[in-house]
N, C-alpha and C. Protein backbone atom coordinates (compact mmCIF):
# COMPACT_ATOMS: atom_id res chain seq x y z
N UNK A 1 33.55 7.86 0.11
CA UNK A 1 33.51 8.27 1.49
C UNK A 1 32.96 7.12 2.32
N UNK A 2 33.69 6.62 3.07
CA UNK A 2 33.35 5.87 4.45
C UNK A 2 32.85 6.40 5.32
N UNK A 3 31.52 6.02 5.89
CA UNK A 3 30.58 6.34 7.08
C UNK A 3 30.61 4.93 7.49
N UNK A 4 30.50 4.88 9.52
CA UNK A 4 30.09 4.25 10.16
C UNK A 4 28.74 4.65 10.27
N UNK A 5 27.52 3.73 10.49
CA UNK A 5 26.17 4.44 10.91
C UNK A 5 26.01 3.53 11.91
N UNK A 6 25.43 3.99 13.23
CA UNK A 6 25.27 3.24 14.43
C UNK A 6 23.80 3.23 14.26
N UNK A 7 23.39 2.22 14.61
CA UNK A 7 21.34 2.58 14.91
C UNK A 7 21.34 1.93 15.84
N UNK A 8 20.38 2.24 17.21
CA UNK A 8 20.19 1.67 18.17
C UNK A 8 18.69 2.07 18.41
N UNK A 9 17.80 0.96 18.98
CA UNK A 9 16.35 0.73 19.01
C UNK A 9 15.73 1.86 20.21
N UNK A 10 15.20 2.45 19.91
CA UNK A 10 14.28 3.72 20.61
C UNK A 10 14.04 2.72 21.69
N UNK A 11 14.26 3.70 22.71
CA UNK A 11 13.19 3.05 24.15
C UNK A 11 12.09 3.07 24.43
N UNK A 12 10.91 3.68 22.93
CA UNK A 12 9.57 3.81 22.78
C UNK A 12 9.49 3.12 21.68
N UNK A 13 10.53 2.46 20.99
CA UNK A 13 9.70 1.54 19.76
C UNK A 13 9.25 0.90 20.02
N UNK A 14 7.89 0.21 19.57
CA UNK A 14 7.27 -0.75 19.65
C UNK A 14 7.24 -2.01 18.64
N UNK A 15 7.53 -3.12 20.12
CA UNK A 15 7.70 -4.25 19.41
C UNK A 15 6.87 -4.89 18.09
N UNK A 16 5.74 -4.58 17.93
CA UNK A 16 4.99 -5.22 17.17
C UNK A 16 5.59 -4.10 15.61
N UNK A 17 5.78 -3.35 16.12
CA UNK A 17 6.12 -2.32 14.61
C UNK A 17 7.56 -2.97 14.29
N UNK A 18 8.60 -3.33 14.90
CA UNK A 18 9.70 -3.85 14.97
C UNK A 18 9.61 -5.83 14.24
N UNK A 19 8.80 -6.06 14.72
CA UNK A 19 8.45 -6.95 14.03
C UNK A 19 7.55 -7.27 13.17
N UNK A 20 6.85 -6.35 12.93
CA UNK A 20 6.04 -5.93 11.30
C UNK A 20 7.13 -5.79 10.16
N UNK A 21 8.15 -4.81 10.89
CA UNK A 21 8.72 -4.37 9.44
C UNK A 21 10.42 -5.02 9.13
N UNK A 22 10.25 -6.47 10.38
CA UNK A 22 12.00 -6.83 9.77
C UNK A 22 12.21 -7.44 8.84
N UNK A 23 11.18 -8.12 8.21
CA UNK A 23 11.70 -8.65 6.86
C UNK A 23 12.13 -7.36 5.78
N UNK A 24 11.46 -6.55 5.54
CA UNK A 24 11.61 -5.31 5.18
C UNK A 24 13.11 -4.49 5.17
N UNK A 25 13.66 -4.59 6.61
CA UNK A 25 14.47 -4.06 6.94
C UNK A 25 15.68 -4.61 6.70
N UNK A 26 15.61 -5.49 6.73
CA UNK A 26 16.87 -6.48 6.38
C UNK A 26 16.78 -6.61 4.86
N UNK A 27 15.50 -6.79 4.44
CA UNK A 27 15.46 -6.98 2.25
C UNK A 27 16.53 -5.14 2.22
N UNK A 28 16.10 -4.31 3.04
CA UNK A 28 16.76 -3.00 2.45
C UNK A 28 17.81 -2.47 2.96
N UNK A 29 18.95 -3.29 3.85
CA UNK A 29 20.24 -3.46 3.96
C UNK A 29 20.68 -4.33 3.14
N UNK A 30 19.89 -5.21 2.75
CA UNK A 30 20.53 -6.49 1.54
C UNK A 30 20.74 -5.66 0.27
N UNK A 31 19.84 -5.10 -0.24
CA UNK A 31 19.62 -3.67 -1.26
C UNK A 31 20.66 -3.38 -1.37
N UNK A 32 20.87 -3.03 -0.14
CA UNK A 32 22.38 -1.74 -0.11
C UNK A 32 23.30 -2.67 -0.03
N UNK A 33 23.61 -3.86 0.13
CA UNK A 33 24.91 -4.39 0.02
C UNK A 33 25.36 -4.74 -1.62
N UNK A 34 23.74 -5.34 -2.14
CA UNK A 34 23.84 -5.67 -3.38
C UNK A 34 24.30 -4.51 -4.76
N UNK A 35 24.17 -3.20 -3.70
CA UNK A 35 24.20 -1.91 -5.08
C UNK A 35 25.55 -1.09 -4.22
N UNK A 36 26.29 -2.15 -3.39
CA UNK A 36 27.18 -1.60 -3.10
C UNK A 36 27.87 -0.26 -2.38
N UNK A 37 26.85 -0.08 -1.22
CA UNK A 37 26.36 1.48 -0.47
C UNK A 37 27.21 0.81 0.77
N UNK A 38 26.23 -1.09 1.29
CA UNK A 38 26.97 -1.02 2.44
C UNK A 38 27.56 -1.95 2.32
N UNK A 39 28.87 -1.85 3.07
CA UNK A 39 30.12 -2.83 3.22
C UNK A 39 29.92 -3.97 4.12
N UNK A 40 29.11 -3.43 5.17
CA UNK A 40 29.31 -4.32 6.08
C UNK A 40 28.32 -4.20 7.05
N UNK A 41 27.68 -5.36 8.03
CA UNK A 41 26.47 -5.11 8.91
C UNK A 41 26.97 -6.11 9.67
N UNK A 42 26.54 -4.96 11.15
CA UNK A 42 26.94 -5.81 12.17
C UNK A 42 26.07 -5.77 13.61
N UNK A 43 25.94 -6.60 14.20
CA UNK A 43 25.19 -6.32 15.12
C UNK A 43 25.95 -6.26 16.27
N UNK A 44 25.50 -5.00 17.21
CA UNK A 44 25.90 -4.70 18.65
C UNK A 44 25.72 -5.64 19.23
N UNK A 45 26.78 -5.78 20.11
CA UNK A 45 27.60 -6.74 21.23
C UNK A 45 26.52 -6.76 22.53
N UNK A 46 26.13 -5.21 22.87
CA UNK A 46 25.07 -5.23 23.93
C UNK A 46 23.98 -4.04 23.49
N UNK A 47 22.78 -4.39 23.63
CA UNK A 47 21.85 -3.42 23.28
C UNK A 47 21.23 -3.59 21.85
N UNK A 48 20.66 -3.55 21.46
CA UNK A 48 19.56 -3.68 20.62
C UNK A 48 19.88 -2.73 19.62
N UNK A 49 20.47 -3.23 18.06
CA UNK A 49 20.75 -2.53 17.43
C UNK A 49 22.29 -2.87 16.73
N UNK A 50 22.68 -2.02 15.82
CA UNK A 50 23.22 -2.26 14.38
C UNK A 50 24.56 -1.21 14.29
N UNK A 51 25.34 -1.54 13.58
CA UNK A 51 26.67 -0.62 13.05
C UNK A 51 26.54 -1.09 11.61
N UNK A 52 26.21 -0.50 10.82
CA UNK A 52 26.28 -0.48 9.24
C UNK A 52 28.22 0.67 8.80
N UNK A 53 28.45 -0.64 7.78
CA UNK A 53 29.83 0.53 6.90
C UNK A 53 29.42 0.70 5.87
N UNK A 54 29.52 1.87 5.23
CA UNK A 54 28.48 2.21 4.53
C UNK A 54 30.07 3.39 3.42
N UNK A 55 29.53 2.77 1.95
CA UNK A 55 30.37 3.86 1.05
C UNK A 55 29.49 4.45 0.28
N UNK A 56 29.77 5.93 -0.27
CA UNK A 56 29.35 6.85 -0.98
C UNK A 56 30.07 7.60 -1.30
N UNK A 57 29.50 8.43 -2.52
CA UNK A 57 30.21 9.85 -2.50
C UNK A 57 30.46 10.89 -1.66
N UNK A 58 29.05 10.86 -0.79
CA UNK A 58 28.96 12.09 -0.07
C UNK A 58 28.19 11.73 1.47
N UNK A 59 27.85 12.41 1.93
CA UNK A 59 27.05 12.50 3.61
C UNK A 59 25.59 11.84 3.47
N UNK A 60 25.18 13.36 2.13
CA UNK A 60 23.81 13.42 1.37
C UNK A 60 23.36 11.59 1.40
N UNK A 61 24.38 11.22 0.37
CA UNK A 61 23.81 9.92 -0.07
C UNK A 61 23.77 9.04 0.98
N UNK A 62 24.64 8.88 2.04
CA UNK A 62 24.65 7.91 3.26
C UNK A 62 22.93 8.32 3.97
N UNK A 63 22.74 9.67 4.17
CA UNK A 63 21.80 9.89 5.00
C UNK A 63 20.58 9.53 4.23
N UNK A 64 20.72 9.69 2.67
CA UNK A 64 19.36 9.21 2.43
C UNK A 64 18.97 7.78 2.32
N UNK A 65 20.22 6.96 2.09
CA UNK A 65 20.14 5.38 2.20
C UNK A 65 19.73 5.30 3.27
N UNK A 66 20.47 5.51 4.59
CA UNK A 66 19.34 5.18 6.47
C UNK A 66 18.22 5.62 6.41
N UNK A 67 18.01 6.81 5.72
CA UNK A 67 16.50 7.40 6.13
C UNK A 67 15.69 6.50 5.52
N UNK A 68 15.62 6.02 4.35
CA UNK A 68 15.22 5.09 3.60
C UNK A 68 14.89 3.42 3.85
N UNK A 69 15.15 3.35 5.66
CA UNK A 69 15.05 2.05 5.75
C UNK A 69 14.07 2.56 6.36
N UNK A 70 13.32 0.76 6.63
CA UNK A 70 12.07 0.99 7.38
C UNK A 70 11.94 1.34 8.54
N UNK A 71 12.70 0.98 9.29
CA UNK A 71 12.76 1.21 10.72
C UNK A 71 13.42 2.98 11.13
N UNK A 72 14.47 2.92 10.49
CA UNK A 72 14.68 4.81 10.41
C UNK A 72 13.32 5.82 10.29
N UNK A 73 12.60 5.48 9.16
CA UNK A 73 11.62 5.52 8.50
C UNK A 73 10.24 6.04 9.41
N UNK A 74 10.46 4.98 10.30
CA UNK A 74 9.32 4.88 11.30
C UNK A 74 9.54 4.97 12.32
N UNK A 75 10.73 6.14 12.48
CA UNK A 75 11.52 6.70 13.78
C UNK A 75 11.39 5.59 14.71
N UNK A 76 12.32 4.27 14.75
CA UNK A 76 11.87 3.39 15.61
C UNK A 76 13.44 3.51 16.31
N UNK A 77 14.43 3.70 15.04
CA UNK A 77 15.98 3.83 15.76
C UNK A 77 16.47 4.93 16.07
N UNK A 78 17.53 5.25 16.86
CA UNK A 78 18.49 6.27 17.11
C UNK A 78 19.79 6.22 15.81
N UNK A 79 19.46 7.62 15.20
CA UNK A 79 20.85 7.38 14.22
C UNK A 79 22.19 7.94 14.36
N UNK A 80 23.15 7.91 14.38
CA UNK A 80 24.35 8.57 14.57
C UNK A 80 24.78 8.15 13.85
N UNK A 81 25.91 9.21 12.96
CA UNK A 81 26.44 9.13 11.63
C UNK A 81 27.95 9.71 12.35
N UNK A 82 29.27 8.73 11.88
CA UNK A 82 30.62 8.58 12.10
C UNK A 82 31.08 8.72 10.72
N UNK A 83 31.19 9.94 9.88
CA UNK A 83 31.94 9.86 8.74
C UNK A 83 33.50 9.77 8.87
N UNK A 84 34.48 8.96 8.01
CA UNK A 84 35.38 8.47 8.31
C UNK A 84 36.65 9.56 7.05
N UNK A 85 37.74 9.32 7.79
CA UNK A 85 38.66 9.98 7.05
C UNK A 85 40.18 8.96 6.85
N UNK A 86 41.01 9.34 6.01
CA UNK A 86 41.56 8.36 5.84
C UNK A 86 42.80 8.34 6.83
N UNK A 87 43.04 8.06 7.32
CA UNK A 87 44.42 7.56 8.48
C UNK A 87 45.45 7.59 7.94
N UNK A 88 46.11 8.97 8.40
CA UNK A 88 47.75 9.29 7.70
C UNK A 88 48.93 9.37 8.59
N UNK A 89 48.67 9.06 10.23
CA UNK A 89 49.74 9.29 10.81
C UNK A 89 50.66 7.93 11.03
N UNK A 90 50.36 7.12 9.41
CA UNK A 90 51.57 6.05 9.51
C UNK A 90 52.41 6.77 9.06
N UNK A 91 52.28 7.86 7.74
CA UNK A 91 53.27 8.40 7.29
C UNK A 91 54.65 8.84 8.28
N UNK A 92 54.20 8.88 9.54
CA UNK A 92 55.09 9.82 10.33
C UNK A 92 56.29 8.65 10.45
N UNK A 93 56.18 7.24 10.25
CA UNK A 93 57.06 6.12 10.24
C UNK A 93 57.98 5.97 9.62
N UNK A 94 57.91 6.54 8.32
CA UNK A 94 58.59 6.80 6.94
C UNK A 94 59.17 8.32 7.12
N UNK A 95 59.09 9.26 7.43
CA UNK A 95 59.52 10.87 7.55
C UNK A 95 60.88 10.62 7.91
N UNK A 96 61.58 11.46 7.57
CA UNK A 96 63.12 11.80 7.87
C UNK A 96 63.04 11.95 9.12
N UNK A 97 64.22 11.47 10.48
CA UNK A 97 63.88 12.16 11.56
C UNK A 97 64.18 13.55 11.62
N UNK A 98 63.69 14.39 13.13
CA UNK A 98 63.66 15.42 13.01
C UNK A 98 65.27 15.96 14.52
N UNK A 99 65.51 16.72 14.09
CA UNK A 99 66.64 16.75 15.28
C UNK A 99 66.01 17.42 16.31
């Protein structure tokens, strides 16, 4: 299962906690790339904050890998979870037409 996870930085986090815990935070997206959870890390274009691609079996396991970072952790981000499905309306390219 493919999840997008968006995190974007609280408008009450505090900087010094943000920079206490980024070595941290980044060793435990590296984690997850190395054990193969996340695909891909990217940082937002504007605003403060992250788009992780993220594979699993299930929801369960995505949500407990984010909760599990430091900064999630220490309610510093906003999380929103984009679980992904697989894209079938190429098929309609290939279908017999219809009269």
């Amino acid at each position: 299962m493919k999840t997008l996870v968006t995190l974007t930085r609280r408008p009450d986090a505090a900087a010094d906690a943000l920079a206490r815990l980024s070595r941290a935070e980044v060793l435990a997206v590296w984690q997850g790339v190395a054990n193969g959870i996340v695909r891909a890390a990217h940082g937002l274009q504007q605003g403060a904050g992250a788009v992780l691609e993220l594979e699993t079996g299930t929801l369960d396991e995505v949500q407990r890998f984010v909760e599990s970072l430091p900064y999630v952790a220490e309610d510093l981000l906003d999380v929103q979870y984009c679980p992904l499905k697989p894209f079938v309306a190429f098929e309609s390219l290939f279908a017999p037409a219809q009269a």
